[in-house]
PDB file of N, CA and C in Angstrom:
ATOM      1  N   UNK A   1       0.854  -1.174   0.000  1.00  0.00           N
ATOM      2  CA  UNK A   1       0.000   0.000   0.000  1.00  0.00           C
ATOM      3  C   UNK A   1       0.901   1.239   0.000  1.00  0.00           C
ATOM      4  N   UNK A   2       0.921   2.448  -1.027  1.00  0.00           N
ATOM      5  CA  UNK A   2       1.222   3.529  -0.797  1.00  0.00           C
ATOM      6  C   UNK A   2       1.361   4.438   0.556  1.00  0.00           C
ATOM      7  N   UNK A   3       2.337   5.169   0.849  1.00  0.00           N
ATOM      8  CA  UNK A   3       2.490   5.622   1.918  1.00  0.00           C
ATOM      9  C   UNK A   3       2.464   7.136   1.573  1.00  0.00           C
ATOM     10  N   UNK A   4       1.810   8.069   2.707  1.00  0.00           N
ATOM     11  CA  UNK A   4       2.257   9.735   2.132  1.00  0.00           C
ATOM     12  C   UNK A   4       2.997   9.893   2.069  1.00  0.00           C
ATOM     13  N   UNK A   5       4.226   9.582   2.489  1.00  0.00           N
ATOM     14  CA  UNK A   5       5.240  10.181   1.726  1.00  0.00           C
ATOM     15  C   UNK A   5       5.755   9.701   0.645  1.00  0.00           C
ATOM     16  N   UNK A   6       5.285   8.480  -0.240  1.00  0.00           N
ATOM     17  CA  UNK A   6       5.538   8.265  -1.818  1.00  0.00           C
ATOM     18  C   UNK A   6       4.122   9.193  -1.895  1.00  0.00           C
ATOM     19  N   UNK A   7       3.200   9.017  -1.813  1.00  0.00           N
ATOM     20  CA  UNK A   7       2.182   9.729  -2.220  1.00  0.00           C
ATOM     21  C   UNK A   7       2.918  11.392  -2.646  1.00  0.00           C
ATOM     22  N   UNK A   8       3.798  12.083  -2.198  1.00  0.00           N
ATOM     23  CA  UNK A   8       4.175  13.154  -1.819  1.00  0.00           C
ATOM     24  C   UNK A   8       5.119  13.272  -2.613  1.00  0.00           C
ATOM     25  N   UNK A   9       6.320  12.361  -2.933  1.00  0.00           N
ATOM     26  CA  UNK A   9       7.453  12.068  -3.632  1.00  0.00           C
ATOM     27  C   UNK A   9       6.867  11.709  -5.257  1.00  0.00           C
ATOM     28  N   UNK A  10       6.141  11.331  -5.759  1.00  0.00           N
ATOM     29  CA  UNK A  10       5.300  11.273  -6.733  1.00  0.00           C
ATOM     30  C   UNK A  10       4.601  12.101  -7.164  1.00  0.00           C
ATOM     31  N   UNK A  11       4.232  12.833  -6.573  1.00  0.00           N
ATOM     32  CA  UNK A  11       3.041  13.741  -6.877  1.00  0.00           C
ATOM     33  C   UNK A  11       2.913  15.070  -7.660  1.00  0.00           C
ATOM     34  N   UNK A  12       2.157  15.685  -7.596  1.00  0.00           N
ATOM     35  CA  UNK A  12       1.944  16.212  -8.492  1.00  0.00           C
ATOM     36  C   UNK A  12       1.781  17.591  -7.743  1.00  0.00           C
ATOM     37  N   UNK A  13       2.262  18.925  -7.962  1.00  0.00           N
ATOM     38  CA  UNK A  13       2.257  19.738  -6.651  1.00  0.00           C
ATOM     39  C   UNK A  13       0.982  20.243  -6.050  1.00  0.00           C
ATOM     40  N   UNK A  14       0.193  20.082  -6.393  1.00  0.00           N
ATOM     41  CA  UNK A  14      -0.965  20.067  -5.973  1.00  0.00           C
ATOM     42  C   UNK A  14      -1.674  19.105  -5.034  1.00  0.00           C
ATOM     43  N   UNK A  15      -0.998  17.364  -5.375  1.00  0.00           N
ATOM     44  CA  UNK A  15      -1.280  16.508  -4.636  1.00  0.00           C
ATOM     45  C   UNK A  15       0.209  16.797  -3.451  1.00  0.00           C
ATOM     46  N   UNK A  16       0.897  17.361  -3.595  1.00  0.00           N
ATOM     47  CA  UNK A  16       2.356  17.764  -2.783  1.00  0.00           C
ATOM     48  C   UNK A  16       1.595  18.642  -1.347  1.00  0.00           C
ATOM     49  N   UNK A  17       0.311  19.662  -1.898  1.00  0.00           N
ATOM     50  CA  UNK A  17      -0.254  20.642  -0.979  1.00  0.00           C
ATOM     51  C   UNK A  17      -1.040  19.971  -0.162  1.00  0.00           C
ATOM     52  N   UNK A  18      -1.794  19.538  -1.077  1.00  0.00           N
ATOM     53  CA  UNK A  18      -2.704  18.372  -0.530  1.00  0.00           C
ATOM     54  C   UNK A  18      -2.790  17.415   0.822  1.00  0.00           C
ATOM     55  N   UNK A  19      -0.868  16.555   0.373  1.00  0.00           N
ATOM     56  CA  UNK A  19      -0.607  15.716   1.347  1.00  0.00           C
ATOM     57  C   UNK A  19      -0.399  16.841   2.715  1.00  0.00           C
ATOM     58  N   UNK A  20       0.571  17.712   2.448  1.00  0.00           N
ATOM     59  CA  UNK A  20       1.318  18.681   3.785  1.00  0.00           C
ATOM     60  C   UNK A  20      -0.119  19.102   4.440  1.00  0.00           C
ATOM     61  N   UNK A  21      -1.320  19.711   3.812  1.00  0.00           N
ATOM     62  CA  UNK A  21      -2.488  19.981   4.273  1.00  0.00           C
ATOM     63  C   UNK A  21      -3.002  18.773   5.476  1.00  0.00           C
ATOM     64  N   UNK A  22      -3.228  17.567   4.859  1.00  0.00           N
ATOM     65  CA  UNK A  22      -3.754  16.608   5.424  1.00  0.00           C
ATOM     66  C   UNK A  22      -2.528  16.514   6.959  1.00  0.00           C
ATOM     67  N   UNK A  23      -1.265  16.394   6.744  1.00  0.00           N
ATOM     68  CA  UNK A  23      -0.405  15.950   7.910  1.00  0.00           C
ATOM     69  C   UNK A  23      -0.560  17.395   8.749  1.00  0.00           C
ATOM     70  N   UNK A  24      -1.157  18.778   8.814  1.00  0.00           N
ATOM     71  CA  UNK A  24      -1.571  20.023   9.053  1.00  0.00           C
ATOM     72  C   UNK A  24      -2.422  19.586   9.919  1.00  0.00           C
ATOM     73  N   UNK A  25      -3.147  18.298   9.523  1.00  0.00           N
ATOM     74  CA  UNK A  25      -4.407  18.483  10.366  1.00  0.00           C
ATOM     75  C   UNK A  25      -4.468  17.077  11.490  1.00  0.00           C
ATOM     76  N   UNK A  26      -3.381  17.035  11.914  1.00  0.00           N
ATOM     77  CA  UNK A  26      -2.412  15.584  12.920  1.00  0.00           C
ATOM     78  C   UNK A  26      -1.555  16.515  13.649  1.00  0.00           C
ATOM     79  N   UNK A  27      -2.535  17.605  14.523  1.00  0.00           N
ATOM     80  CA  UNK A  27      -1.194  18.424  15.167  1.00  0.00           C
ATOM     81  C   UNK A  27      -0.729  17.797  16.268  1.00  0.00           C
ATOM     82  N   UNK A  28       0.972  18.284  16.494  1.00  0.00           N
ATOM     83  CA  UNK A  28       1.885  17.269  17.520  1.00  0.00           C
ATOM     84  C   UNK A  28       1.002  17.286  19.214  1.00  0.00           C
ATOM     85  N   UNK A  29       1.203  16.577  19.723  1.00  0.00           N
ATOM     86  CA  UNK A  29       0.712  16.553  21.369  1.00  0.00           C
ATOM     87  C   UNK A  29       1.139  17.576  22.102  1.00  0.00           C
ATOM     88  N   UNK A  30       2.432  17.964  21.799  1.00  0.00           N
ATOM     89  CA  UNK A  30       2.801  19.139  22.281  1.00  0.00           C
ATOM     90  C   UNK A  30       3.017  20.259  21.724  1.00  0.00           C
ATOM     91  N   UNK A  31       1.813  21.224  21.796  1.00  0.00           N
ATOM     92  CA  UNK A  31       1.508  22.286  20.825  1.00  0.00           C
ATOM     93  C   UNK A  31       2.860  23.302  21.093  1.00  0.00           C
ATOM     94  N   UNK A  32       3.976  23.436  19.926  1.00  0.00           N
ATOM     95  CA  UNK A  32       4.824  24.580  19.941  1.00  0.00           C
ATOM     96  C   UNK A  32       4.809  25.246  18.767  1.00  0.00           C
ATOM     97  N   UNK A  33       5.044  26.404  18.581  1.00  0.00           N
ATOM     98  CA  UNK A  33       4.854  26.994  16.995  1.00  0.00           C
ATOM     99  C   UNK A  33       5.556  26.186  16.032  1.00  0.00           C
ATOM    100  N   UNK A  34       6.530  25.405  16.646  1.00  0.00           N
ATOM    101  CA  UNK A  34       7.790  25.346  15.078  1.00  0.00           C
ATOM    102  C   UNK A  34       7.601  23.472  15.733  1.00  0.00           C
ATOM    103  N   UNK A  35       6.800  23.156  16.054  1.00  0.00           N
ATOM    104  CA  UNK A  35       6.936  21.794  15.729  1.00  0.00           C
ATOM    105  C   UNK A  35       5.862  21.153  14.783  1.00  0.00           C
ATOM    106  N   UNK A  36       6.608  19.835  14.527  1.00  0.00           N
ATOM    107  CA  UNK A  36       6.178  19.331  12.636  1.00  0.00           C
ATOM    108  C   UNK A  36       4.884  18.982  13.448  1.00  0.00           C
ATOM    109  N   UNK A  37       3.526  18.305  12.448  1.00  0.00           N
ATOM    110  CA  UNK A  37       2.421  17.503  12.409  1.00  0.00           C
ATOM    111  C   UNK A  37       3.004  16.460  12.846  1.00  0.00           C
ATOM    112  N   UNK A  38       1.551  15.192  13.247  1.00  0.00           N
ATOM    113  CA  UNK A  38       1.729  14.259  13.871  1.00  0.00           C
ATOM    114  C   UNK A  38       1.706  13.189  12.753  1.00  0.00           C
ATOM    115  N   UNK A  39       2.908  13.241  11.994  1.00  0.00           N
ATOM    116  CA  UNK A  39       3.125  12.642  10.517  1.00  0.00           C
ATOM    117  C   UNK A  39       2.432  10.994  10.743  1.00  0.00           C
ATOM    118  N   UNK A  40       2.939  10.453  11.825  1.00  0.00           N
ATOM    119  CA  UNK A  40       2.907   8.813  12.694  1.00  0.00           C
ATOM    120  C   UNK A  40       1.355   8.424  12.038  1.00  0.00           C
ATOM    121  N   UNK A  41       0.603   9.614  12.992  1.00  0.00           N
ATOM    122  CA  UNK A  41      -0.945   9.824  13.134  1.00  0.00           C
ATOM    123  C   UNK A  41      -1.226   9.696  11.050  1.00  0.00           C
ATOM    124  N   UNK A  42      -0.732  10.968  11.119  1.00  0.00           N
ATOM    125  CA  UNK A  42      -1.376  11.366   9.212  1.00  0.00           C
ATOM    126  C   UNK A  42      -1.355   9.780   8.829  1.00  0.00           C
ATOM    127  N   UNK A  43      -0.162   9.107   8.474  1.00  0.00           N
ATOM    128  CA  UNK A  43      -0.142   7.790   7.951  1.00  0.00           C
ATOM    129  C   UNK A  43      -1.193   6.978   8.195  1.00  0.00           C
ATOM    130  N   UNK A  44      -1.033   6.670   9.365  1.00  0.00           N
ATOM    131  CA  UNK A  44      -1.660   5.861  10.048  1.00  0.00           C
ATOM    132  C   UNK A  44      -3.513   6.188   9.978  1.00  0.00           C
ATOM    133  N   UNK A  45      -3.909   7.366   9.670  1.00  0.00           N
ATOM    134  CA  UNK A  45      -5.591   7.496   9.502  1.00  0.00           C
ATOM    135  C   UNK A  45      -4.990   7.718   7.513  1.00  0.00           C
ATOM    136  N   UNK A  46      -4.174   8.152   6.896  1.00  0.00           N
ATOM    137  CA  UNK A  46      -4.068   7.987   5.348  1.00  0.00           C
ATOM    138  C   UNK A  46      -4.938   6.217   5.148  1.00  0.00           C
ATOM    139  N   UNK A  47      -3.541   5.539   5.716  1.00  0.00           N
ATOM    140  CA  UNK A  47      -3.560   4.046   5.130  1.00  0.00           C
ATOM    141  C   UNK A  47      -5.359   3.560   6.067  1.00  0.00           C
ATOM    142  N   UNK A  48      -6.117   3.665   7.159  1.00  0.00           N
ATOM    143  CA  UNK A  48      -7.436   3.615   7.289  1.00  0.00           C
ATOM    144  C   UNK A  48      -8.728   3.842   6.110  1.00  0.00           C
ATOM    145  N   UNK A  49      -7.992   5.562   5.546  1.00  0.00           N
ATOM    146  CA  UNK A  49      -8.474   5.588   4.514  1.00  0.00           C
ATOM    147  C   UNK A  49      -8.856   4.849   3.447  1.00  0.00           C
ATOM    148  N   UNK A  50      -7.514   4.429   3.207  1.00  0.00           N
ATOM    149  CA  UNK A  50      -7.419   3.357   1.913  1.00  0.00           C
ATOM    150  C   UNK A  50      -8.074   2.212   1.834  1.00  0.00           C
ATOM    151  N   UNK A  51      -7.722   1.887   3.680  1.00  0.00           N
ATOM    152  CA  UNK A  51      -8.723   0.555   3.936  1.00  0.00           C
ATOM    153  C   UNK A  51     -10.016   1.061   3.979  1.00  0.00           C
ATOM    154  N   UNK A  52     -10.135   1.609   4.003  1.00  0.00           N
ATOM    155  CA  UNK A  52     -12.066   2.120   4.266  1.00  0.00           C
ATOM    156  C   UNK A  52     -12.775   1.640   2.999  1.00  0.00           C
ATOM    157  N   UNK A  53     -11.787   2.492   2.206  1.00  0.00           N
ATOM    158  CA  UNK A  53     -12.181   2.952   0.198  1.00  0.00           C
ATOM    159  C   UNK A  53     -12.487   0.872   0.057  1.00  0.00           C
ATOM    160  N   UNK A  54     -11.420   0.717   0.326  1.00  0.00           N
ATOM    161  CA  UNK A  54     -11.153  -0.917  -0.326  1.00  0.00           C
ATOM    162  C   UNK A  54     -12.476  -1.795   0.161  1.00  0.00           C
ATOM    163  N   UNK A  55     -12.869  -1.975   1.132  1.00  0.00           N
ATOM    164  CA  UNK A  55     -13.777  -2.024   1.615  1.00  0.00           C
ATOM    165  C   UNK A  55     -14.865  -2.189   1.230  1.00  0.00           C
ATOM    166  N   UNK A  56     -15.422  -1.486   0.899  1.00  0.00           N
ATOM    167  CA  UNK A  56     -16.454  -0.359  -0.198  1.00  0.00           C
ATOM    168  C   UNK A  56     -16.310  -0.784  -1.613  1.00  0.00           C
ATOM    169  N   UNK A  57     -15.245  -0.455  -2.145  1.00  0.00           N
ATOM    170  CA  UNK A  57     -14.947  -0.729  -3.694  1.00  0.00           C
ATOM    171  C   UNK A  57     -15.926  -2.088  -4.284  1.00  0.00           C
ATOM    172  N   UNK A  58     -15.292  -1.731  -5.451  1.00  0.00           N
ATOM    173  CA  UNK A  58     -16.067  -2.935  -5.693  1.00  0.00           C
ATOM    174  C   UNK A  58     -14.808  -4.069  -6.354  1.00  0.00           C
ATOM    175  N   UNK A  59     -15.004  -4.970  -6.130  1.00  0.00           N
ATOM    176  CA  UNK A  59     -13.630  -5.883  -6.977  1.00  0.00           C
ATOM    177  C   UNK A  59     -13.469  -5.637  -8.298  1.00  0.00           C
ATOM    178  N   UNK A  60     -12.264  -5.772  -8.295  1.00  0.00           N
ATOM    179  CA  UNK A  60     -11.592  -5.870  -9.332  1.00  0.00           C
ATOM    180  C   UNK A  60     -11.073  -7.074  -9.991  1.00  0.00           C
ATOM    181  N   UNK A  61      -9.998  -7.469 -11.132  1.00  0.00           N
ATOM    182  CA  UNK A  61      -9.876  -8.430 -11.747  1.00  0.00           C
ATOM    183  C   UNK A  61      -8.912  -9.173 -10.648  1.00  0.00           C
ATOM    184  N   UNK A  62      -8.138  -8.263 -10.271  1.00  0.00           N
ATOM    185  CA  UNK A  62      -6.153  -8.249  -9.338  1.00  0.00           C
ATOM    186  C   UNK A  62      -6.695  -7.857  -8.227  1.00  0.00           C
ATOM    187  N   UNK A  63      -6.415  -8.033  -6.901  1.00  0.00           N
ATOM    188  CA  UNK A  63      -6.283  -7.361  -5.854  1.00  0.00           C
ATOM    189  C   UNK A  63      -5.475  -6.174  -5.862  1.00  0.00           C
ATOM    190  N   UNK A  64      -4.428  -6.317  -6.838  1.00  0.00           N
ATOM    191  CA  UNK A  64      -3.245  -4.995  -6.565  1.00  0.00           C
ATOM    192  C   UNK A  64      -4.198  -4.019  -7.347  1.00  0.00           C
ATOM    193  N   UNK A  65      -4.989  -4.467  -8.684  1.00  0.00           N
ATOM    194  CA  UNK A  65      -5.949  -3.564  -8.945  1.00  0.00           C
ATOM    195  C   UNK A  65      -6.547  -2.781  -8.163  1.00  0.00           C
ATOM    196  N   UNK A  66      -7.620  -3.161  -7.000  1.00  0.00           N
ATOM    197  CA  UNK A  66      -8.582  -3.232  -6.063  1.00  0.00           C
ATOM    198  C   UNK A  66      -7.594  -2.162  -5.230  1.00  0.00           C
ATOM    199  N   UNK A  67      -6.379  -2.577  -5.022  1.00  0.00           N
ATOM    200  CA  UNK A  67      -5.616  -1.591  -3.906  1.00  0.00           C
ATOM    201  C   UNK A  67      -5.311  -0.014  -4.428  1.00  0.00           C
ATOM    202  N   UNK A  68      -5.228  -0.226  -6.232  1.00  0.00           N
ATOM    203  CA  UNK A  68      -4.649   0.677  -6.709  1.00  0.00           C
ATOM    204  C   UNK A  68      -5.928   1.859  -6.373  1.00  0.00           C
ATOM    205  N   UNK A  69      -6.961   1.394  -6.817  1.00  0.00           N
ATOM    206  CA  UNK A  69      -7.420   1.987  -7.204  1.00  0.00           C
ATOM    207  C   UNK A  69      -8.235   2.862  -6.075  1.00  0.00           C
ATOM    208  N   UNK A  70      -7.936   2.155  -4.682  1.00  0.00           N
ATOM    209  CA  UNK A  70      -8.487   2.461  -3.028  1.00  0.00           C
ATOM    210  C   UNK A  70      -7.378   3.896  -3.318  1.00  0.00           C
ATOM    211  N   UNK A  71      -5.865   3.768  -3.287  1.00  0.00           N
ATOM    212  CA  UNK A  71      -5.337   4.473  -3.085  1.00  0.00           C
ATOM    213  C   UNK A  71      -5.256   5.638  -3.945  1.00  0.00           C
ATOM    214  N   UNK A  72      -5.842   5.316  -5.057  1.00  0.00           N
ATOM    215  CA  UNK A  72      -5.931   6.829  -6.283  1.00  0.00           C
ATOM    216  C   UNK A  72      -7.369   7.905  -5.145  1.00  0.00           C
ATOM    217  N   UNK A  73      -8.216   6.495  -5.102  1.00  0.00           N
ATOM    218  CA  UNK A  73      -9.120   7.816  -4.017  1.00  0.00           C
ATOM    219  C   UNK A  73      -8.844   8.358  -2.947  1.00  0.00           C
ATOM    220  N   UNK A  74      -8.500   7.823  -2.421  1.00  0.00           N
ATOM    221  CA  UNK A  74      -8.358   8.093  -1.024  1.00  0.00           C
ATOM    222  C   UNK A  74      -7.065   9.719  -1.279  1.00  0.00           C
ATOM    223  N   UNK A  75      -6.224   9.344  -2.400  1.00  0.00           N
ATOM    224  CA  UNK A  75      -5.475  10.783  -2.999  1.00  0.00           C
ATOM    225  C   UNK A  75      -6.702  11.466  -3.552  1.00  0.00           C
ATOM    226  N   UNK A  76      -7.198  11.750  -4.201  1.00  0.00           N
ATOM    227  CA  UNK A  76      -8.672  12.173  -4.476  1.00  0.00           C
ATOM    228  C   UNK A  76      -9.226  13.183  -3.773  1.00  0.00           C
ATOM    229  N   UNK A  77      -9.610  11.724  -2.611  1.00  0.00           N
ATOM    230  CA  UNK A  77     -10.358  12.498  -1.424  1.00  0.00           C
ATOM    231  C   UNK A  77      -9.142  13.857  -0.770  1.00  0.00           C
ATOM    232  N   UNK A  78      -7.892  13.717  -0.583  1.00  0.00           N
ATOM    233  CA  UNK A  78      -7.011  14.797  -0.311  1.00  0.00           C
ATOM    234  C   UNK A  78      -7.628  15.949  -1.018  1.00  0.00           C
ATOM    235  N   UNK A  79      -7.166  15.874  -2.037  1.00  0.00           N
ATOM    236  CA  UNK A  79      -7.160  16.970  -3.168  1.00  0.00           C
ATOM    237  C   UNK A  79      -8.471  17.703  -2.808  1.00  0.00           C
ATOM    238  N   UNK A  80      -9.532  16.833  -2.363  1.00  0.00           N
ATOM    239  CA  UNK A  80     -11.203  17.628  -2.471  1.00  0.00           C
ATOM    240  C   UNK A  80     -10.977  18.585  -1.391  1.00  0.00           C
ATOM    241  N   UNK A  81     -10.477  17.482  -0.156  1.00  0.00           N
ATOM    242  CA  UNK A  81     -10.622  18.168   0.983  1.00  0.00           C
ATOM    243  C   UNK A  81      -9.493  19.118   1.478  1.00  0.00           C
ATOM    244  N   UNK A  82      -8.490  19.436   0.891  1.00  0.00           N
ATOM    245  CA  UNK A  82      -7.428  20.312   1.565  1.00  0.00           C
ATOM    246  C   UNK A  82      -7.603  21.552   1.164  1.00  0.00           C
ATOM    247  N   UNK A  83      -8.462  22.301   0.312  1.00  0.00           N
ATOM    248  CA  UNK A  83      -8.776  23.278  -0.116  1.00  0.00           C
ATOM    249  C   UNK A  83     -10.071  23.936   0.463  1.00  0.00           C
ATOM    250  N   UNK A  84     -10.656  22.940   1.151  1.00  0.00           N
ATOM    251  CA  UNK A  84     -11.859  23.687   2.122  1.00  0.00           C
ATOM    252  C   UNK A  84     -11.108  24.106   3.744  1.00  0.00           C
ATOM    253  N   UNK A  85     -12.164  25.136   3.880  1.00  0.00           N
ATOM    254  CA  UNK A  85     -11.237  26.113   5.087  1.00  0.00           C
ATOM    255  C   UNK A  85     -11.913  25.093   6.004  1.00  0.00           C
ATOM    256  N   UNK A  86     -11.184  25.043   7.353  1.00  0.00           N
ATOM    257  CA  UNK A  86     -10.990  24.217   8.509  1.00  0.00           C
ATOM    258  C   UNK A  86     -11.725  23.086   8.116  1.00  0.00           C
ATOM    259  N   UNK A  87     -11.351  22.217   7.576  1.00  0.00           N
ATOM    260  CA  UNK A  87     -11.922  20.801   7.138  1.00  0.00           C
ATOM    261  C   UNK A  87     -10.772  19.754   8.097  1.00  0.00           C
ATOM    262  N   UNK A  88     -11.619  19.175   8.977  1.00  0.00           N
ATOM    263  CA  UNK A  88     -10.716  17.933   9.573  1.00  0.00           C
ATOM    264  C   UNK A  88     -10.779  16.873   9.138  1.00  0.00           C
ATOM    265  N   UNK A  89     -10.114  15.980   9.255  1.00  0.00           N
ATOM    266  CA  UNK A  89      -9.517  14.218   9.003  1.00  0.00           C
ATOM    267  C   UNK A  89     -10.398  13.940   9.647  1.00  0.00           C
ATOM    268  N   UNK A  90     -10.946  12.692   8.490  1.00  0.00           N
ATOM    269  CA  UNK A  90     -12.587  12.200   8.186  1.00  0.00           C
ATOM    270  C   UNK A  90     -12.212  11.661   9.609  1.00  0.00           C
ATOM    271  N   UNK A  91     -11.120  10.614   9.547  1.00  0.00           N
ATOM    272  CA  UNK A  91     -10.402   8.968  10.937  1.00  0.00           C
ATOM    273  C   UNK A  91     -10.637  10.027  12.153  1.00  0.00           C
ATOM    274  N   UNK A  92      -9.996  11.008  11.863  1.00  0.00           N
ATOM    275  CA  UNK A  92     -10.119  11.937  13.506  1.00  0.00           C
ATOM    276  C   UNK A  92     -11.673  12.275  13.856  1.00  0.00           C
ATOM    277  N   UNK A  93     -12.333  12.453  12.577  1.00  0.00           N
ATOM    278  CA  UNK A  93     -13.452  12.939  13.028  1.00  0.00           C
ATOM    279  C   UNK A  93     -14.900  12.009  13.789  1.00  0.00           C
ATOM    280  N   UNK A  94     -14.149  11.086  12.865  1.00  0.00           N
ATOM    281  CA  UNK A  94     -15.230   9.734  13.085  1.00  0.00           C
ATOM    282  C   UNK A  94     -14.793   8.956  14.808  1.00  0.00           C
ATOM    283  N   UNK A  95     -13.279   9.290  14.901  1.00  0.00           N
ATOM    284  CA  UNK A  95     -12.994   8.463  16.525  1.00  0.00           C
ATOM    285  C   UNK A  95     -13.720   9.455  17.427  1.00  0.00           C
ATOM    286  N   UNK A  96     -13.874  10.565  17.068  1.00  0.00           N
ATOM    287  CA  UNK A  96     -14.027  11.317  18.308  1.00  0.00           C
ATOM    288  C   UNK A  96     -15.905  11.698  18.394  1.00  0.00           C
ATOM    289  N   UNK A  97     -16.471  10.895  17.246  1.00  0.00           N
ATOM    290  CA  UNK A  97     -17.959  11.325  17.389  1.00  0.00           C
ATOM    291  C   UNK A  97     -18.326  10.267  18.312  1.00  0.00           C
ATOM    292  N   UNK A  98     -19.303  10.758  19.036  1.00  0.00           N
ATOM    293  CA  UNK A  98     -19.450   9.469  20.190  1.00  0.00           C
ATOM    294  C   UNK A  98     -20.567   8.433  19.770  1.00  0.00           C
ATOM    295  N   UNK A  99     -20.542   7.393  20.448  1.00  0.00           N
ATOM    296  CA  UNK A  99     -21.191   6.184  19.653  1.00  0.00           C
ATOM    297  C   UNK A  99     -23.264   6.592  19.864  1.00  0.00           C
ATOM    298  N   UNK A 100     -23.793   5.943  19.504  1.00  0.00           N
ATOM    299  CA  UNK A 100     -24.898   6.186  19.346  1.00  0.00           C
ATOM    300  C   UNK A 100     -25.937   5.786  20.156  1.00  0.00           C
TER     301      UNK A 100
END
């Protein structure tokens, strides 16, 4: 499975804004001006993503198909969402809604 940072190393600079946006929104535990995102976190709800998409999808011929094509959305879904003002990470948003 693709990782953000090939996602990032590949990309396209727009999907480049995209990714840094998304790891923007994984801030560190210890809030200081000049420290990085919680990159660990970003990955770790990215690759959820992917599993989510896959999930969902519908099969394909290949599994690596099926994966490819989790991970083109789930880049996708970046691109939609890093350009809306205060938009949070779907994984963050969904752990922290309380159960029903």
């Amino acid at each position: 499975m693709i990782s953000l940072h090939e996602v990032f190393e590949q990309g396209t600079d727009a999907v480049k804004a995209a990714v840094l946006a998304f790891g923007t929104r994984h801030p560190p535990e210890a809030a200081r001006p000049d420290a990085e995102p919680d990159w660990k976190q970003a990955e770790r709800h990215f690759t959820y993503l992917i599993e989510t998409i896959m999930g969902t999808a519908a099969p394909r011929p290949s599994a690596a198909a099926t994966v490819r094509r989790a991970e083109n959305e789930a880049i996708d879904l970046l691109l939609a969402f890093h350009t809306l003002p205060n938009y949070r990470c779907p994984i963050c948003v969904k752990r922290q809604r309380p159960p029903l």
